[in-house]
Protein backbone atom coordinates (compact mmCIF):
# COMPACT_ATOMS: atom_id res chain seq x y z
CA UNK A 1 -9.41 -27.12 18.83
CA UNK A 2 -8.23 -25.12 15.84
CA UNK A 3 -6.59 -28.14 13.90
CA UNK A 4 -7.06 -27.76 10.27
CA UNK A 5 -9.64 -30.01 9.00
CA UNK A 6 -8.33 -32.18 6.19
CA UNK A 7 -10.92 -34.65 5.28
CA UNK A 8 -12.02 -34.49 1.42
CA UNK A 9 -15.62 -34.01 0.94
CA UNK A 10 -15.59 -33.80 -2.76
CA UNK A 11 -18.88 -31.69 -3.33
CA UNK A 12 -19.26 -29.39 -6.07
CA UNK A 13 -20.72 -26.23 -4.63
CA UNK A 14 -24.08 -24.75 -6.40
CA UNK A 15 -24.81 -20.70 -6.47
CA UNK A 16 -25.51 -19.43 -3.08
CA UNK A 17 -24.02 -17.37 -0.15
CA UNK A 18 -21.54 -19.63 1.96
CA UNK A 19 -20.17 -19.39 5.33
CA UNK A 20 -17.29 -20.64 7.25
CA UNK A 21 -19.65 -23.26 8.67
CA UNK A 22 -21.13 -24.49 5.13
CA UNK A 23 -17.69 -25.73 3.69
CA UNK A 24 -15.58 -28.82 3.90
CA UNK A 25 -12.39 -29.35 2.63
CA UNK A 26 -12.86 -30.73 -1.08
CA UNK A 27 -15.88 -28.89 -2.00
CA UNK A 28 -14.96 -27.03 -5.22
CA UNK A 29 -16.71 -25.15 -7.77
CA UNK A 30 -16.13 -23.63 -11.24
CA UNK A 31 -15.73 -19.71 -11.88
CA UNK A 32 -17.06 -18.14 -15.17
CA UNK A 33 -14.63 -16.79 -17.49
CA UNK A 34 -13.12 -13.66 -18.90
CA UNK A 35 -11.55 -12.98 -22.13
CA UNK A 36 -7.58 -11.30 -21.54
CA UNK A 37 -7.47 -8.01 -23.58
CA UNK A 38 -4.43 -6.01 -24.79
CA UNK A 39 -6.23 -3.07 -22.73
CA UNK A 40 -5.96 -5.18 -19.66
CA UNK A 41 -2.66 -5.59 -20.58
CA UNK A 42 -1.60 -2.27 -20.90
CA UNK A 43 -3.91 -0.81 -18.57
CA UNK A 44 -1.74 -3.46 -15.57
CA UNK A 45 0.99 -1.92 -17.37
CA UNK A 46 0.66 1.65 -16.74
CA UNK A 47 -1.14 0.95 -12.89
CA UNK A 48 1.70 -1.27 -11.81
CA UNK A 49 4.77 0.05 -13.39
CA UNK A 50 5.44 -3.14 -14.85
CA UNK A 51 6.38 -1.73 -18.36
CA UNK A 52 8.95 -5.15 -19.35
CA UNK A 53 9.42 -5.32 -22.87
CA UNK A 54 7.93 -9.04 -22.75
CA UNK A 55 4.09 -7.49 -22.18
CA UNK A 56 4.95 -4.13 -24.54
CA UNK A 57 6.51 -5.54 -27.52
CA UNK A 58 5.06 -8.08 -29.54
CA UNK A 59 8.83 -8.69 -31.73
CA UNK A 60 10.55 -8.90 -27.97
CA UNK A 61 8.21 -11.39 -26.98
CA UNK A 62 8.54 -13.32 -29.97
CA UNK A 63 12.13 -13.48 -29.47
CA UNK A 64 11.62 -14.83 -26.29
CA UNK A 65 9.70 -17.60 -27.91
CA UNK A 66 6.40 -16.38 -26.95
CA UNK A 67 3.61 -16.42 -29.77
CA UNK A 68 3.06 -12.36 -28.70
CA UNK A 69 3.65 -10.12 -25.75
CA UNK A 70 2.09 -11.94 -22.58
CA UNK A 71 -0.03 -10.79 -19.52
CA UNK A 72 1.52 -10.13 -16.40
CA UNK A 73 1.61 -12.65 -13.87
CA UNK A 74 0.16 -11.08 -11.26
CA UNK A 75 -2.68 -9.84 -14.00
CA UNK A 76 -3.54 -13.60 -14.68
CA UNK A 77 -3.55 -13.65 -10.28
CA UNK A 78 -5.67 -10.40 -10.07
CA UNK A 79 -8.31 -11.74 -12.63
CA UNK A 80 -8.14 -15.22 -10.63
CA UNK A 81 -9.26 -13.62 -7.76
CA UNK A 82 -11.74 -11.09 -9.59
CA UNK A 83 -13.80 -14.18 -11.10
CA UNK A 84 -13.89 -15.97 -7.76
CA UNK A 85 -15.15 -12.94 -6.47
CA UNK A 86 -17.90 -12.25 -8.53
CA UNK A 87 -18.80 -15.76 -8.99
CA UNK A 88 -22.45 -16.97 -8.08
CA UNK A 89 -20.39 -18.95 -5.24
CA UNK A 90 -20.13 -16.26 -2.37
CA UNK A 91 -17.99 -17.46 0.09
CA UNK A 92 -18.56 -15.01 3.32
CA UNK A 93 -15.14 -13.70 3.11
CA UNK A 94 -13.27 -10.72 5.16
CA UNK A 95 -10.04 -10.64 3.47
CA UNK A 96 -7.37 -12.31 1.91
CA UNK A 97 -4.28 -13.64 4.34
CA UNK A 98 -1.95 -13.90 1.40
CA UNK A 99 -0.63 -16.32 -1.54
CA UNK A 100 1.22 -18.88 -2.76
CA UNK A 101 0.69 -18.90 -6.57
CA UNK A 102 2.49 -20.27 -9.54
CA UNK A 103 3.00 -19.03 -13.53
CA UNK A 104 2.75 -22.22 -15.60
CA UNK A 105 2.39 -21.03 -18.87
CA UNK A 106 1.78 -17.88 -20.96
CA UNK A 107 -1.10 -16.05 -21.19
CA UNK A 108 -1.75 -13.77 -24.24
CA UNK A 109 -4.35 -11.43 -25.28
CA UNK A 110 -6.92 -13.21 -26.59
CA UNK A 111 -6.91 -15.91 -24.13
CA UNK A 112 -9.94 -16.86 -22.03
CA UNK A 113 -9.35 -18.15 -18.82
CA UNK A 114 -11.56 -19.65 -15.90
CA UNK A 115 -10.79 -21.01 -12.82
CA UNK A 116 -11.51 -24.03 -10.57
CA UNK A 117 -11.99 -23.67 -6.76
CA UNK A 118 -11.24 -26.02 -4.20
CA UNK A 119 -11.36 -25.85 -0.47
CA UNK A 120 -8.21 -27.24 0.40
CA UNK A 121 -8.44 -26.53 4.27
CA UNK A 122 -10.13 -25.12 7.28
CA UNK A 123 -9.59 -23.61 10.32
CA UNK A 124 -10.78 -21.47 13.18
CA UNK A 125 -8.86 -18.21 13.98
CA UNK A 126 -6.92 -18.62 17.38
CA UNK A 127 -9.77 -16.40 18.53
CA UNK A 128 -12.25 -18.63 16.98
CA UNK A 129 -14.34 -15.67 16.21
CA UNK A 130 -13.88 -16.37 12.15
CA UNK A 131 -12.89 -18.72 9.84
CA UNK A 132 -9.69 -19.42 7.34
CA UNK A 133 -10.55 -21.21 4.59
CA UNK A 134 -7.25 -22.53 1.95
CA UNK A 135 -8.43 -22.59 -1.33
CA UNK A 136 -6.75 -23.95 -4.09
CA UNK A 137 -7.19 -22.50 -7.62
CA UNK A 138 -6.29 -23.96 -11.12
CA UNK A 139 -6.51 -21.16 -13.94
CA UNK A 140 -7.12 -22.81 -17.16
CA UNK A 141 -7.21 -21.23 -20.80
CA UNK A 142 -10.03 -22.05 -23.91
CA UNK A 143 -7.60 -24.97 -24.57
CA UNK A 144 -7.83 -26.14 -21.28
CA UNK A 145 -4.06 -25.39 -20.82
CA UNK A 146 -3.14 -24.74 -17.09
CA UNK A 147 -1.72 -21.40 -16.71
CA UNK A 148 -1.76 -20.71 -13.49
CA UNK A 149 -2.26 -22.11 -10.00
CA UNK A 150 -1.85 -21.90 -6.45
CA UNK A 151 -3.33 -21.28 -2.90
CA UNK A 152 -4.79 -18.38 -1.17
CA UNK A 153 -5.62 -18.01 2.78
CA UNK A 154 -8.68 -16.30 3.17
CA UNK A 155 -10.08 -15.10 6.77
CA UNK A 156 -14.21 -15.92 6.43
CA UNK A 157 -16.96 -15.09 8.51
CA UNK A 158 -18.81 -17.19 10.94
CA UNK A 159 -22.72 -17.61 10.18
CA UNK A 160 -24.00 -15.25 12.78
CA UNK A 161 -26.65 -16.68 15.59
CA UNK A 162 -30.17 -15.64 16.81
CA UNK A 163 -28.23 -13.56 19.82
CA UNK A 164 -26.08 -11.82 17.29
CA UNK A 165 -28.68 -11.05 14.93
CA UNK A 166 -30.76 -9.83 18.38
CA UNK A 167 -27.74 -7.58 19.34
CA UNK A 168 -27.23 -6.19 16.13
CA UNK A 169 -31.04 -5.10 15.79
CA UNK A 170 -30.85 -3.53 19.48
CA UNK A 171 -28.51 -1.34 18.51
């Protein structure tokens, strides 16, 4: 029926255009990277709001015990998802169902992070028209520090079938 599927494959994925069908739970896969910038960190700063003295002011931060002002969270989360996103792994994704994420450590400017992939379970819709896919992510820095990591639910696309591709070219 719809029962997640929970075996562990364990197959790193290579470049390539994936689709709800293709994956197994353990496949994984490595993002690039991207370096943080102080103009990602002020440029989050002025989009969300989020103008806390612990991502504007170096001497606050410092205070705090941080070596500088830090990255927002959720800036470390958006980038996360950004690097999946443009990876040469292309899951055939609709949308994202939501997260569950976790700030382990700091990340400044400067910092480069990546992140690694993992299909942590699969499921049809109850309509069993599409797919959701759990992946788990790990964000890592140069130092191989983990800063970040949690889950995301993402709603997939079925690989379509002759009589779809038929229908669609009908019209």
């Amino acid at each position: 029926m719809n029962a997640p599927q929970t075996h562990d494959a364990s197959r790193r994925l290579g470049p390539g255009e994936y689709w709800f069908e293709d994956v197994a739970v353990g496949d994984h896969y490595d993002t690039g990277h991207i370096v943080v910038t102080e103009s990602h960190i002020v440029g989050f700063a002025g989009l969300s709001g989020d103008l806390f003295d612990v991502h504007m002011d170096d001497e606050f931060a410092r205070a705090q015990g941080f070596p500088a002002r830090i990255a927002h969270g959720l800036l470390g989360l958006a980038m996360a998802d950004g690097l999946k996103n443009r990876s040469s792994v292309r899951i055939m994704a609709v949308a994202s169902l939501g997260w569950n994420w976790n700030f382990k450590g700091a990340i400044i400017a400067g910092d480069r992070i990546g992140v690694h992939v993992a299909v942590k379970a699969k499921r049809l819709t109850s309509k069993g028209d599409r797919g959701i896919l759990t992946l788990g992510f790990t964000v890592r820095n140069q130092r191989g520090e983990i800063v970040q990591d949690g889950e995301t639910a993402l709603l997939t696309r079925l690989r379509p079938t002759d009589l779809d591709s038929k229908q669609l070219a009908a019209g």
